[in-house]
Protein backbone atom coordinates (compact mmCIF):
# COMPACT_ATOMS: atom_id res chain seq x y z
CA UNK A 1 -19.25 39.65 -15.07
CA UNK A 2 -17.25 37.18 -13.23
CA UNK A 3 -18.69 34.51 -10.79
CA UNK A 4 -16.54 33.52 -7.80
CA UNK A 5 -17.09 29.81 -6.63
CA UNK A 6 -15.51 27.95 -3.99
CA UNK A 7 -13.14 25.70 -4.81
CA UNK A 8 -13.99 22.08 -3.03
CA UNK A 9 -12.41 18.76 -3.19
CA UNK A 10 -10.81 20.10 -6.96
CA UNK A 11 -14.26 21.36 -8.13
CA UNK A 12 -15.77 24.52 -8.32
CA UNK A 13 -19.17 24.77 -6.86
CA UNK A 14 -21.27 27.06 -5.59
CA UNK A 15 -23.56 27.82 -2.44
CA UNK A 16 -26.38 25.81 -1.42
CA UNK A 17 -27.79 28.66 -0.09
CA UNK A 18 -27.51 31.23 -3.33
CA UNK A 19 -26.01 33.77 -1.39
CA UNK A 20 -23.45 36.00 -3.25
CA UNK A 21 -22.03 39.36 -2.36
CA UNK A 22 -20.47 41.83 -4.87
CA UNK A 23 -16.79 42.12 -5.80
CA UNK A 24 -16.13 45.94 -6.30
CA UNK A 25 -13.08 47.78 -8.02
CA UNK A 26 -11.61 50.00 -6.11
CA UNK A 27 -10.65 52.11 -8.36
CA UNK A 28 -13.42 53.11 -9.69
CA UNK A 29 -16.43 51.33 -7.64
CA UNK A 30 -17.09 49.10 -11.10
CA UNK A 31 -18.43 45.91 -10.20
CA UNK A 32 -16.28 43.00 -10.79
CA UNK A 33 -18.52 39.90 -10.58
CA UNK A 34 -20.31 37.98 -7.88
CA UNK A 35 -18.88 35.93 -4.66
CA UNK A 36 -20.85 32.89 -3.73
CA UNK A 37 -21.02 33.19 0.36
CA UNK A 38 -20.44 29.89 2.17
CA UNK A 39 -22.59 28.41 4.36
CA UNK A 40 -21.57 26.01 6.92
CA UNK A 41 -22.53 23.11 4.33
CA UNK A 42 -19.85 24.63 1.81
CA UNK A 43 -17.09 24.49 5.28
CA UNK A 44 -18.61 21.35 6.17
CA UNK A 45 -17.82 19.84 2.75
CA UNK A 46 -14.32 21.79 2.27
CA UNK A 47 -12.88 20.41 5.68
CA UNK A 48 -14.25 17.00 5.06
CA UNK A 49 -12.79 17.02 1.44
CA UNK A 50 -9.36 18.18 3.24
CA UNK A 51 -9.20 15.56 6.14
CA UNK A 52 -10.00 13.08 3.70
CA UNK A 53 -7.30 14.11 1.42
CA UNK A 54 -4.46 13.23 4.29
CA UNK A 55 -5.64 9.72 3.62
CA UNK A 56 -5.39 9.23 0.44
CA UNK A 57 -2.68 9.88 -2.66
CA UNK A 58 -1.14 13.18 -1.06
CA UNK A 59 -0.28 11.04 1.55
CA UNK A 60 1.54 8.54 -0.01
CA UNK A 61 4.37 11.01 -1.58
CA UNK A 62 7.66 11.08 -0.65
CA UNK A 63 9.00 14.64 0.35
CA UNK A 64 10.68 14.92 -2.71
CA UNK A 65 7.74 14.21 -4.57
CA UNK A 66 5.55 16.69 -2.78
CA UNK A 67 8.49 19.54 -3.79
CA UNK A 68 8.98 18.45 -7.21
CA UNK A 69 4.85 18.84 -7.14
CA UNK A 70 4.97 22.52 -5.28
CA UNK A 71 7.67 23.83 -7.85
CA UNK A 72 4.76 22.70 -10.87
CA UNK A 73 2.49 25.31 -9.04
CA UNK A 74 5.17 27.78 -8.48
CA UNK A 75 6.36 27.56 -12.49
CA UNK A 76 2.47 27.70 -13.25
CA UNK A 77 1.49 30.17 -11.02
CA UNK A 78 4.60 32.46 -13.27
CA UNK A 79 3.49 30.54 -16.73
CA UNK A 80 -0.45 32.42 -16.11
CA UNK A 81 1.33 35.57 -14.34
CA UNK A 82 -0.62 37.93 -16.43
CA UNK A 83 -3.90 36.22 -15.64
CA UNK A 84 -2.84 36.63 -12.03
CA UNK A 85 -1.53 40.30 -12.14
CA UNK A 86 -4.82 41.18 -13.63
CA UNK A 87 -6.74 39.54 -11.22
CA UNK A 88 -4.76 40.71 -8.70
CA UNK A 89 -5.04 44.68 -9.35
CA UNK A 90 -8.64 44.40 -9.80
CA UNK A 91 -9.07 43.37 -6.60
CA UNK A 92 -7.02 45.72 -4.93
CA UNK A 93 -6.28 48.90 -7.40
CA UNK A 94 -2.56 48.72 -6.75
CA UNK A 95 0.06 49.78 -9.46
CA UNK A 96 0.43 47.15 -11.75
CA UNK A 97 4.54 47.65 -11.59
CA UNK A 98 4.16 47.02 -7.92
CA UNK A 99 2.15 44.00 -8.12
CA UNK A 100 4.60 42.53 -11.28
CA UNK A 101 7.69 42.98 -9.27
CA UNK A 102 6.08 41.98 -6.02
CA UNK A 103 3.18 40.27 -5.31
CA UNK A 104 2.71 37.66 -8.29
CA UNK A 105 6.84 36.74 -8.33
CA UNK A 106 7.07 36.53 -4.83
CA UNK A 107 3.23 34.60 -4.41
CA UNK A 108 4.61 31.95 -6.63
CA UNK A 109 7.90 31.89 -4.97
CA UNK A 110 6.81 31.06 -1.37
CA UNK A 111 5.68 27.84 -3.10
CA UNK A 112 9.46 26.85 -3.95
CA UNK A 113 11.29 28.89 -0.78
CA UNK A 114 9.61 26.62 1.61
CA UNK A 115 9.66 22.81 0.11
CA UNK A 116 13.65 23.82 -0.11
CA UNK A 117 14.13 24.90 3.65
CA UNK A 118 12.07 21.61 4.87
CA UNK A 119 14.40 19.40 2.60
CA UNK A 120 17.48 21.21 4.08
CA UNK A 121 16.57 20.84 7.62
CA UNK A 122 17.17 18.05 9.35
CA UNK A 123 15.43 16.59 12.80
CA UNK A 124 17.50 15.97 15.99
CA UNK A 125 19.04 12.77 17.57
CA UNK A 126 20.61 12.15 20.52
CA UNK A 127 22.13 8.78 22.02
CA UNK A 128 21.37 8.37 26.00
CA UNK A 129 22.96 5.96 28.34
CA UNK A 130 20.55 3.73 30.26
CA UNK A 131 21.59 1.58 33.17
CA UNK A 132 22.20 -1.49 31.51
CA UNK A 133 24.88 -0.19 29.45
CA UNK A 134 23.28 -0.37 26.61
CA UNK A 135 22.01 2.38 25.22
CA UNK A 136 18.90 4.23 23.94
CA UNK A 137 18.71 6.56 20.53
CA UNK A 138 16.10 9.09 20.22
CA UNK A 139 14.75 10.33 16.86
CA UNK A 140 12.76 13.26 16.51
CA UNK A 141 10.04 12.36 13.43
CA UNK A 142 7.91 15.25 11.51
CA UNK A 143 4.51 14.56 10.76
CA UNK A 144 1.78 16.96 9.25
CA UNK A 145 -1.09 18.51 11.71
CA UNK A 146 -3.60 18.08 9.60
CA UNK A 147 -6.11 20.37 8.31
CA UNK A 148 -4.94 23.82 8.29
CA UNK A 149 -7.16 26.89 8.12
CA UNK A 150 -5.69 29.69 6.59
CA UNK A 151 -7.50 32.95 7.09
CA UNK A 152 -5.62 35.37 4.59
CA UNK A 153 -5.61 39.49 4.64
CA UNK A 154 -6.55 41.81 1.43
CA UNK A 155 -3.58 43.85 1.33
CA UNK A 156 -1.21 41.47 -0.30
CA UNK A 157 -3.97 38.66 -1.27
CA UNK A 158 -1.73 36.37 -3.17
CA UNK A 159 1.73 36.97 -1.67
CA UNK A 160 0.39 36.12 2.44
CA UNK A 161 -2.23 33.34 1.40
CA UNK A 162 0.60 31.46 -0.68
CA UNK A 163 2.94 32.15 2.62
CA UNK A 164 0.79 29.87 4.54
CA UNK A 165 -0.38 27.58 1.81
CA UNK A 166 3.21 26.67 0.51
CA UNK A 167 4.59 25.74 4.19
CA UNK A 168 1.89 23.71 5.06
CA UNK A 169 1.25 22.05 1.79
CA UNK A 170 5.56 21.14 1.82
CA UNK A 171 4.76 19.83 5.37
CA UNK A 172 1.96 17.66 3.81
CA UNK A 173 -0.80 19.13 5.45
CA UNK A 174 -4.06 19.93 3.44
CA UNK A 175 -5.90 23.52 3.78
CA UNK A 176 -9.10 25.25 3.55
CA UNK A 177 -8.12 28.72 2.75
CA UNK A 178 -11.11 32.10 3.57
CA UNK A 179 -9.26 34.64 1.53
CA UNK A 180 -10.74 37.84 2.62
CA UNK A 181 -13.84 39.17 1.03
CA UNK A 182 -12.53 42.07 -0.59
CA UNK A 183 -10.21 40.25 -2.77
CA UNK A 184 -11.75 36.68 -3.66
CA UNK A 185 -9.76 36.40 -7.24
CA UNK A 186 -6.26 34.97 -7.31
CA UNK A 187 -7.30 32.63 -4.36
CA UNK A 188 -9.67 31.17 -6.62
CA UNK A 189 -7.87 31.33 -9.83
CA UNK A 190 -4.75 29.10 -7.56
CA UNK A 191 -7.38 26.34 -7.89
CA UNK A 192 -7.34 26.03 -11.42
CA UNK A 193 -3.44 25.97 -10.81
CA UNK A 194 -3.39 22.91 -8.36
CA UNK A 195 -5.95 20.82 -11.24
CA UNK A 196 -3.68 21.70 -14.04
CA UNK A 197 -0.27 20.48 -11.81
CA UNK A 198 -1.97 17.08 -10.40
CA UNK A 199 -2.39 18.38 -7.00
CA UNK A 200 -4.98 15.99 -5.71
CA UNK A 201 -8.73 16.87 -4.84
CA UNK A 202 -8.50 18.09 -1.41
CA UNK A 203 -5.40 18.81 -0.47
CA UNK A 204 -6.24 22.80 -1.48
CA UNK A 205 -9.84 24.16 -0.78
CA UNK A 206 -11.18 27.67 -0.90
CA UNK A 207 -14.20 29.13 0.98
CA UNK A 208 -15.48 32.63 0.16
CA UNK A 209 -17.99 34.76 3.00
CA UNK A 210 -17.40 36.59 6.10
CA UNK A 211 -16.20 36.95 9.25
CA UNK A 212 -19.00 36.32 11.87
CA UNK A 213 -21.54 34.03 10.90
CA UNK A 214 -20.18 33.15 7.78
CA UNK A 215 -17.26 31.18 5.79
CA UNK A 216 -14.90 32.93 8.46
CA UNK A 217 -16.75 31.62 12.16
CA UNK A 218 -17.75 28.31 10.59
CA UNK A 219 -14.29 27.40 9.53
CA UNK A 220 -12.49 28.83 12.74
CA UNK A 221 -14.87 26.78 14.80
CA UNK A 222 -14.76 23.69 12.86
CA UNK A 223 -13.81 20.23 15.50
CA UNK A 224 -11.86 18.84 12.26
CA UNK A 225 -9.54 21.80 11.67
CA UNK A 226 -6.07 21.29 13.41
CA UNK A 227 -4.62 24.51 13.47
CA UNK A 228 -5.18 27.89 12.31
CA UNK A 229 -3.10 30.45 10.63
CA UNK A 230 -4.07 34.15 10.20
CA UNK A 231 -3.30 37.36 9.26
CA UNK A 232 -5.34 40.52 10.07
CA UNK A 233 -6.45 42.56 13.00
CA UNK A 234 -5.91 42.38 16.41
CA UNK A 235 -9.65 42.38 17.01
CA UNK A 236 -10.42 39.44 14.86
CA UNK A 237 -7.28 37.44 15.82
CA UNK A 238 -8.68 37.37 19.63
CA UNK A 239 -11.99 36.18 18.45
CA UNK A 240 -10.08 33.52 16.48
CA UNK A 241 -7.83 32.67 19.63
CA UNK A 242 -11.50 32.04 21.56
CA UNK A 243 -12.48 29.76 18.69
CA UNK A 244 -9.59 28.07 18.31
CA UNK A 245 -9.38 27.30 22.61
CA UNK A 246 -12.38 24.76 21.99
CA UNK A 247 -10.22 21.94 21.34
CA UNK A 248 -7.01 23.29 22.22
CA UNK A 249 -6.17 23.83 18.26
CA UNK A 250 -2.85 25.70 17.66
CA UNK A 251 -2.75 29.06 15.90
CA UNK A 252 -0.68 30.99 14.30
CA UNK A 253 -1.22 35.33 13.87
CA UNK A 254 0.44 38.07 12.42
CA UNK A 255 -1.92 40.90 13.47
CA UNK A 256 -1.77 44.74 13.48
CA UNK A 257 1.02 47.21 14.28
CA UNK A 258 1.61 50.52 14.82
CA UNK A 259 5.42 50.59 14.08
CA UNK A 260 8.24 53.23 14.51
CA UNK A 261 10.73 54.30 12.09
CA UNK A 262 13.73 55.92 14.44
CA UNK A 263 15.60 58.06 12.45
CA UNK A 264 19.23 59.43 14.08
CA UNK A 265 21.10 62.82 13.01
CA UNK A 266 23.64 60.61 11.63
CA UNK A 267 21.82 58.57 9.75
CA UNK A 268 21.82 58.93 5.76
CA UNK A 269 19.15 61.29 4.80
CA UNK A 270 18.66 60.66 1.36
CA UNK A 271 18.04 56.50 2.19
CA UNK A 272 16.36 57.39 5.35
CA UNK A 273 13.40 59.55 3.41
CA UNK A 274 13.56 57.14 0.49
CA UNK A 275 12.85 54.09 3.01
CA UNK A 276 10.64 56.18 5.17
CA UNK A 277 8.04 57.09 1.84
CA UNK A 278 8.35 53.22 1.26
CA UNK A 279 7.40 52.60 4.53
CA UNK A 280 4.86 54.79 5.06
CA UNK A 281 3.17 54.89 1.41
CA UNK A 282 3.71 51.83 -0.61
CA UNK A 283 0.62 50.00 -1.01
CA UNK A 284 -1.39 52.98 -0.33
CA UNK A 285 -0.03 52.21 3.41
CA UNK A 286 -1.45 48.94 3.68
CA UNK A 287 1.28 47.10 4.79
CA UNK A 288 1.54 45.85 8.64
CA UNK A 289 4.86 46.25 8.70
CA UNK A 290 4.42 49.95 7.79
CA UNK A 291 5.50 53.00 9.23
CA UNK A 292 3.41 55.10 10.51
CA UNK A 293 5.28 56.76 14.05
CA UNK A 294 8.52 58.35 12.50
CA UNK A 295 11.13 59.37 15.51
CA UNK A 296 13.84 62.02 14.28
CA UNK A 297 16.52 63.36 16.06
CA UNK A 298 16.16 67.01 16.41
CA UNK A 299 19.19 68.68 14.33
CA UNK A 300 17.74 67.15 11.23
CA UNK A 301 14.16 66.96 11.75
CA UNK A 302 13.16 70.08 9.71
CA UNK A 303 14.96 68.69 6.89
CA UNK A 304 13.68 65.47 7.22
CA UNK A 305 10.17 66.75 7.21
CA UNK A 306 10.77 69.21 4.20
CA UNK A 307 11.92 66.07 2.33
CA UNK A 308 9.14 63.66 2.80
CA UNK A 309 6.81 66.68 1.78
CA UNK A 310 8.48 67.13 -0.76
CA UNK A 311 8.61 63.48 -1.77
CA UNK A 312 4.87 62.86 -0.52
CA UNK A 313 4.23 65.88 -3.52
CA UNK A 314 5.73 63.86 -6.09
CA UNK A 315 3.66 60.32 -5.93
CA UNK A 316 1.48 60.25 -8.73
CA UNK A 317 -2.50 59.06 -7.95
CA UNK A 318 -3.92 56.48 -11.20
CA UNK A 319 -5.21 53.41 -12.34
CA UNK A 320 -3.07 50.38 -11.98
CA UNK A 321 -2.20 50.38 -15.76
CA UNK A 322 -0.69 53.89 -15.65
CA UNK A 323 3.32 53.31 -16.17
CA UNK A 324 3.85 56.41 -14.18
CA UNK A 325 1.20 56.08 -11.38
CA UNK A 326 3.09 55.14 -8.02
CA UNK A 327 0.08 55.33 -5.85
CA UNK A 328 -3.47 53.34 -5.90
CA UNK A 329 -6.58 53.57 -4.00
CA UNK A 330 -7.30 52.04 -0.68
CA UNK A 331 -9.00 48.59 -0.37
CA UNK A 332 -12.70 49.70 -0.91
CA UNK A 333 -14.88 52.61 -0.24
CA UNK A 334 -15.15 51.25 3.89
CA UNK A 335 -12.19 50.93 4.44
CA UNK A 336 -11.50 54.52 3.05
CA UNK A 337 -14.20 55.34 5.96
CA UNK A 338 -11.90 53.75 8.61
CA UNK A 339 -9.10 55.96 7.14
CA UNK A 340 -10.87 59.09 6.65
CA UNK A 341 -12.43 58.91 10.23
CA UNK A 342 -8.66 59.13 11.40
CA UNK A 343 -7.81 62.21 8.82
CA UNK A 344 -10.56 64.02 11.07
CA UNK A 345 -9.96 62.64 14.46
CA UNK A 346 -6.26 64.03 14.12
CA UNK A 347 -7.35 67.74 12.99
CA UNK A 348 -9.82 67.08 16.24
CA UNK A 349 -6.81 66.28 18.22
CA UNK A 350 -4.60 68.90 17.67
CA UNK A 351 -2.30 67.89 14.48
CA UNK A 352 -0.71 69.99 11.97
CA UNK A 353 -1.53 68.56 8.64
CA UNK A 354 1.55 69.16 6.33
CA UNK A 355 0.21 67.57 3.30
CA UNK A 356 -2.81 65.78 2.50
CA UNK A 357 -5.63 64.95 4.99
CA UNK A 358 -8.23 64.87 2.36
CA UNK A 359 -10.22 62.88 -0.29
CA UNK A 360 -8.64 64.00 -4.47
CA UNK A 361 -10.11 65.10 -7.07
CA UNK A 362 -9.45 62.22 -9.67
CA UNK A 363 -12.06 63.14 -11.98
CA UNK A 364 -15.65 61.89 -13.17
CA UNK A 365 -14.16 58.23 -14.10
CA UNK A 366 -12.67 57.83 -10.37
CA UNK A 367 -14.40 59.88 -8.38
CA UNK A 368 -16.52 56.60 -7.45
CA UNK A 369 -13.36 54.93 -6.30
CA UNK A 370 -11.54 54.65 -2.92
CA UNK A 371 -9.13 57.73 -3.09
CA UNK A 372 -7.54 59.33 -0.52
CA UNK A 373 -4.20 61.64 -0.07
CA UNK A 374 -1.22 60.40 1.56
CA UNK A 375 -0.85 62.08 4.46
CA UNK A 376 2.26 63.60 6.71
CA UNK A 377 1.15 64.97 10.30
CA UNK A 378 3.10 66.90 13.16
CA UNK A 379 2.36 68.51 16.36
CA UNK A 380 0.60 65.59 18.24
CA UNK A 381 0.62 64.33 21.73
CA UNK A 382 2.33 60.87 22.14
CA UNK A 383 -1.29 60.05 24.23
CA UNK A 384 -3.76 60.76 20.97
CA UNK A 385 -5.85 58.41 19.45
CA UNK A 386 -3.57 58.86 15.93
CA UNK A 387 -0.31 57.85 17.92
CA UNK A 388 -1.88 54.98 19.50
CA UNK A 389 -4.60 53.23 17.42
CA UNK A 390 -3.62 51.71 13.97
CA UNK A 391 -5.17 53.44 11.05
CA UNK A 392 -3.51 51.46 8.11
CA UNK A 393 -3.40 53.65 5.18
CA UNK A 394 -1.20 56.30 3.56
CA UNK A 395 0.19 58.23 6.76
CA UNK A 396 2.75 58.71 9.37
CA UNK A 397 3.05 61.11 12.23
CA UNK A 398 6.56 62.38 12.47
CA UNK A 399 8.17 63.81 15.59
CA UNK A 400 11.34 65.10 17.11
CA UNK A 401 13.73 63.47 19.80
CA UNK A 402 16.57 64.66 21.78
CA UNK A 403 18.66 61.58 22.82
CA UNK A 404 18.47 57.78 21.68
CA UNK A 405 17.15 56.63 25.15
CA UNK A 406 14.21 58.62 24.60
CA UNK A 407 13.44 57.32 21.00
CA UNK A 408 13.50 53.95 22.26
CA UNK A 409 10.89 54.87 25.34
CA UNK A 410 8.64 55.91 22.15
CA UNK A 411 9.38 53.56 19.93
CA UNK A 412 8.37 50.97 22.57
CA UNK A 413 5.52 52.79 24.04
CA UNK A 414 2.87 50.94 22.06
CA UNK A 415 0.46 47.63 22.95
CA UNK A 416 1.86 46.55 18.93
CA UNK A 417 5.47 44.75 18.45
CA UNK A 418 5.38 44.40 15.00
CA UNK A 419 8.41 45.74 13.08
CA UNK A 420 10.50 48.52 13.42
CA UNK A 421 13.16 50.70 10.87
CA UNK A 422 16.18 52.28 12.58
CA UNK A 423 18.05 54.75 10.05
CA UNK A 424 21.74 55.42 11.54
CA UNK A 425 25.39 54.88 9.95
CA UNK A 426 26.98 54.24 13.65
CA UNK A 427 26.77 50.18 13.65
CA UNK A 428 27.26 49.87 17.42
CA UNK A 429 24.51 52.25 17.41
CA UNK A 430 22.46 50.11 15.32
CA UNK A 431 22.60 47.22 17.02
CA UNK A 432 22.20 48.29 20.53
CA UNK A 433 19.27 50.22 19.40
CA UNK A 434 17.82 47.16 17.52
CA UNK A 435 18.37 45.00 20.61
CA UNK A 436 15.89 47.47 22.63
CA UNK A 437 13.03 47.39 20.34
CA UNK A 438 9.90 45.47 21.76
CA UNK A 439 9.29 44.07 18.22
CA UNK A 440 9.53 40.79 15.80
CA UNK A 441 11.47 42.59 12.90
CA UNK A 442 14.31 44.97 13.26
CA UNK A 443 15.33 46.92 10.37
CA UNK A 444 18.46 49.26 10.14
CA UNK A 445 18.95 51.25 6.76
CA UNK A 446 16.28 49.25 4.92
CA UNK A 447 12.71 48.31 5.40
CA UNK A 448 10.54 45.09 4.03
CA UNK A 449 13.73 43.32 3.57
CA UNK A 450 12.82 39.91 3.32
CA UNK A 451 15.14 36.86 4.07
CA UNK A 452 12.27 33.94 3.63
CA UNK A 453 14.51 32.02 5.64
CA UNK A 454 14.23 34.17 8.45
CA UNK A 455 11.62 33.84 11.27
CA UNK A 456 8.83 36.71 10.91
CA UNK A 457 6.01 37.89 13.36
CA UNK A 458 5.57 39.93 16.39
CA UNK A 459 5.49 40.57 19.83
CA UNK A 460 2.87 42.16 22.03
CA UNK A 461 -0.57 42.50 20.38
CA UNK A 462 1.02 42.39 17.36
CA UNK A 463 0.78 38.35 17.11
CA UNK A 464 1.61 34.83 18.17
CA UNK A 465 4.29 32.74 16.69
CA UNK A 466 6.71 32.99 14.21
CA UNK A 467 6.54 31.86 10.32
CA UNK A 468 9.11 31.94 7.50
CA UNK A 469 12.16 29.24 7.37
CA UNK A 470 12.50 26.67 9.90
CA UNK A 471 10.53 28.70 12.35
CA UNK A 472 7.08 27.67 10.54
CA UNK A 473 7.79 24.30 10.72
CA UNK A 474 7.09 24.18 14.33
CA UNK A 475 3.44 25.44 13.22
CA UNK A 476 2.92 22.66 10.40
CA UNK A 477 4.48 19.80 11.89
CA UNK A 478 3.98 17.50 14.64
CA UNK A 479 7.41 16.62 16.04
CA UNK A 480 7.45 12.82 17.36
CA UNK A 481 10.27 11.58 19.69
CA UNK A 482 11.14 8.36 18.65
CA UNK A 483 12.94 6.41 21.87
CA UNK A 484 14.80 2.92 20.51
CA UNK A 485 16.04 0.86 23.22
CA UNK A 486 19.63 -0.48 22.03
């Protein structure tokens, strides 16, 4: 059985307290080890190790130094990739071809990505007259914030913690990182990773526990965290945002969504279904830039529907080591609650179910685990619960439309601005469309497309701020104007 400790000032210790809570496969319900729970002692100790870290060596390295240090995780991160693929598909079930191609590659990536963009962009400078005739030059300077707390999600544990961690570590800010409490391991095993690389004690911290009274409130509400970043639910983000007003920290949130895929009669059907299962399915649906509202123009919206059944028919339901399984399980047995409770509530509400709906059969070995069908409904009103309320698993809703001003009025009508995926071979169409969505990402003929140098988040309730590229370094930097009287 494994033990889970925090990871503090480059050691690995455990709670004052004894508390632990259980780490559970969801595949089959086995138990994976134990998670020491922080108290506030363990955040009290993990910021203090962090804010005393911007002091000492960390601070003294050049940018160049700090990169050439952030590629030795990346490259180690890739050098223990098995380690971290196993790790990481305990945790979460998912296909272990998914999580090799995906989330370990692209985890250790953001490491690289991001030193890279902040040694290619440069700060502004401007020269002023004054009324001497003279002059005046001002410098824009980047420091770090400080101490970051990064609150990281379960559905891609690795790939959105290191998407925090590498910007504000190449920024030369330190962290104290509350991976979620479903999926404790690679967080934990990155710690070994920053000891073996020279990373010095306290620049990197990780706290296991909760939400509310736990690792989770004590960190959020700490008066020696600078800023926070997080990923999750609307619900918790706002309880964050109160946290974080004490002190007038900044924050940073990618939260829910309830996103639309538009798809237009002359769109390609073939790569619209293809990128539609994608967007709907991968991950067991627990993506938030998923699709879950499809739009579809009305001369093709039988077919469309016959082929996602059709496709939905084909995924294959196994453990992560199966070469031909395609689909996982969901996060853990609640969470499969939370989804099932929306299976119901849309039979309540009038839906046609045209596949799925249900808990499998996988047999006496996985009975225990968190199963559940992927899921295709029709026939609902734009008003119900389904349509409106986020349900983050293996599902969509799909729906006709008679003319592209009234797929955009749906599309829109949501309180989430997450992402979008518009399916259409008329460019003009693609853009104007595009232009109209309420949202932070626009796709057309693709979905989860990812240009790291891009900015990424969303609008409405679906977050504050904007990460990836240059954008993030607005969030992990301190930008100084220097004024130099000539």
């Amino acid at each position: 059985m494994k033990e889970f400790k925090h990871f503090i000032n480059g050691e690995y210790v455990v709670s004052a307290s004894g508390k632990t809570f259980e780490n559970r496969c969801p595949v089959d319900n086995s138990l994976i080890g134990m998670v020491h729970e922080a108290g506030q002692a363990e955040v009290d100790a993990a910021v203090n190790a962090a804010k005393a870290a911007l002091k000492g060596p960390w601070s003294k390295l050049t940018q160049a130094q700090r990169t050439e240090l952030l590629n030795k995780v990346a490259d180690r991160i890739n050098e223990r990739f098995d380690e971290f693929l196993e790790a990481e598909c305990k945790d979460t079930g998912k296909p272990r071809h998914i999580a090799s191609h995906i989330d370990i590659p692209r985890g250790a990536a953001n490491f690289k990505a991001f030193s890279e963009t902040l040694a290619n962009h440069p700060t502004e400078a401007f020269r002023m007259d004054t009324p001497d005739g003279k002059g005046a030059l001002n410098v824009g300077h980047r420091t770090p914030k400080g101490v970051i707390a990064v609150i990281s999600p379960w559905n891609l544990p690795l790939l959105l913690m290191t998407f925090k961690v590498g910007p504000a570590l190449a920024c030369g800010n330190t962290v104290v990182v509350k991976p979620s409490e479903e999926t404790p391991a690679t967080t934990t095993l990155l710690g070994e990773v920053m000891n073996e690389c020279g990373v010095p004690a306290g620049v990197f911290n990780v706290v296991h526990g909760f939400g509310p009274d736990s690792a989770g409130e004590f960190l959020t509400t700490h008066k020696d965290v600078d800023a926070i970043t997080f990923t999750g639910e609307t619900r918790t983000g706002e309880a964050i945002m109160r946290a974080a007003s004490v002190g007038l920290r900044n924050i940073s949130m990618e939260c829910g969504g309830k996103n639309p895929g538009l798809v237009f009669a002359d769109c390609d059907i073939e790569k619209a279904v293809e990128g539609t299962m994608r967007s709907a399915f991968v991950n067991c649906g627990q993506v938030c830039l998923g699709t879950e509202r499809v739009y579809v123009e009305r001369p093709i919206f039988e077919k469309f529907l016959s082929r996602m059944k059709e496709e939905v028919a084909k995924l294959k339901l196994g453990r992560p080591e199966d070469p031909e399984a395609n689909f996982g399980p969901l996060v853990s047995l609640e969470h499969r609650e939370k989804v099932k409770y929306y299976y119901d509530l849309a039979r309540e509400e009038g839906a046609t179910v045209e596949i799925g709906g249900g808990i499998p059969d996988m047999g006496a070995e996985l009975n225990d685990g968190a199963w559940i069908e992927p899921t295709i409904w029709t026939g609902l009103s734009d008003d119900a619960r389904v349509i409106r309320e986020e349900i983050f698993g293996p599902c969509c809703h799909i729906r006709p439309f008679d003319t592209e001003e009234e797929a955009i009025e749906l599309a829109n009508d949501t309180d989430y601005g997450l992402a979008c995926a518009i399916w259409t071979e008329n460019s003009a169409r693609a853009v104007r469309v595009a232009e109209q969505m309420e949202v932070g990402l626009a796709w057309v003929n693709s979905w989860f497309l990812r240009d790291l140098r891009t900015a990424f988040g969303g609008a409405k309730q679906s977050g504050i701020g904007r990460e990836g590229g240059v954008h993030g370094l607005e969030f992990y930097t301190e930008t100084k104007n220097i004024c130099i009287k000539l």
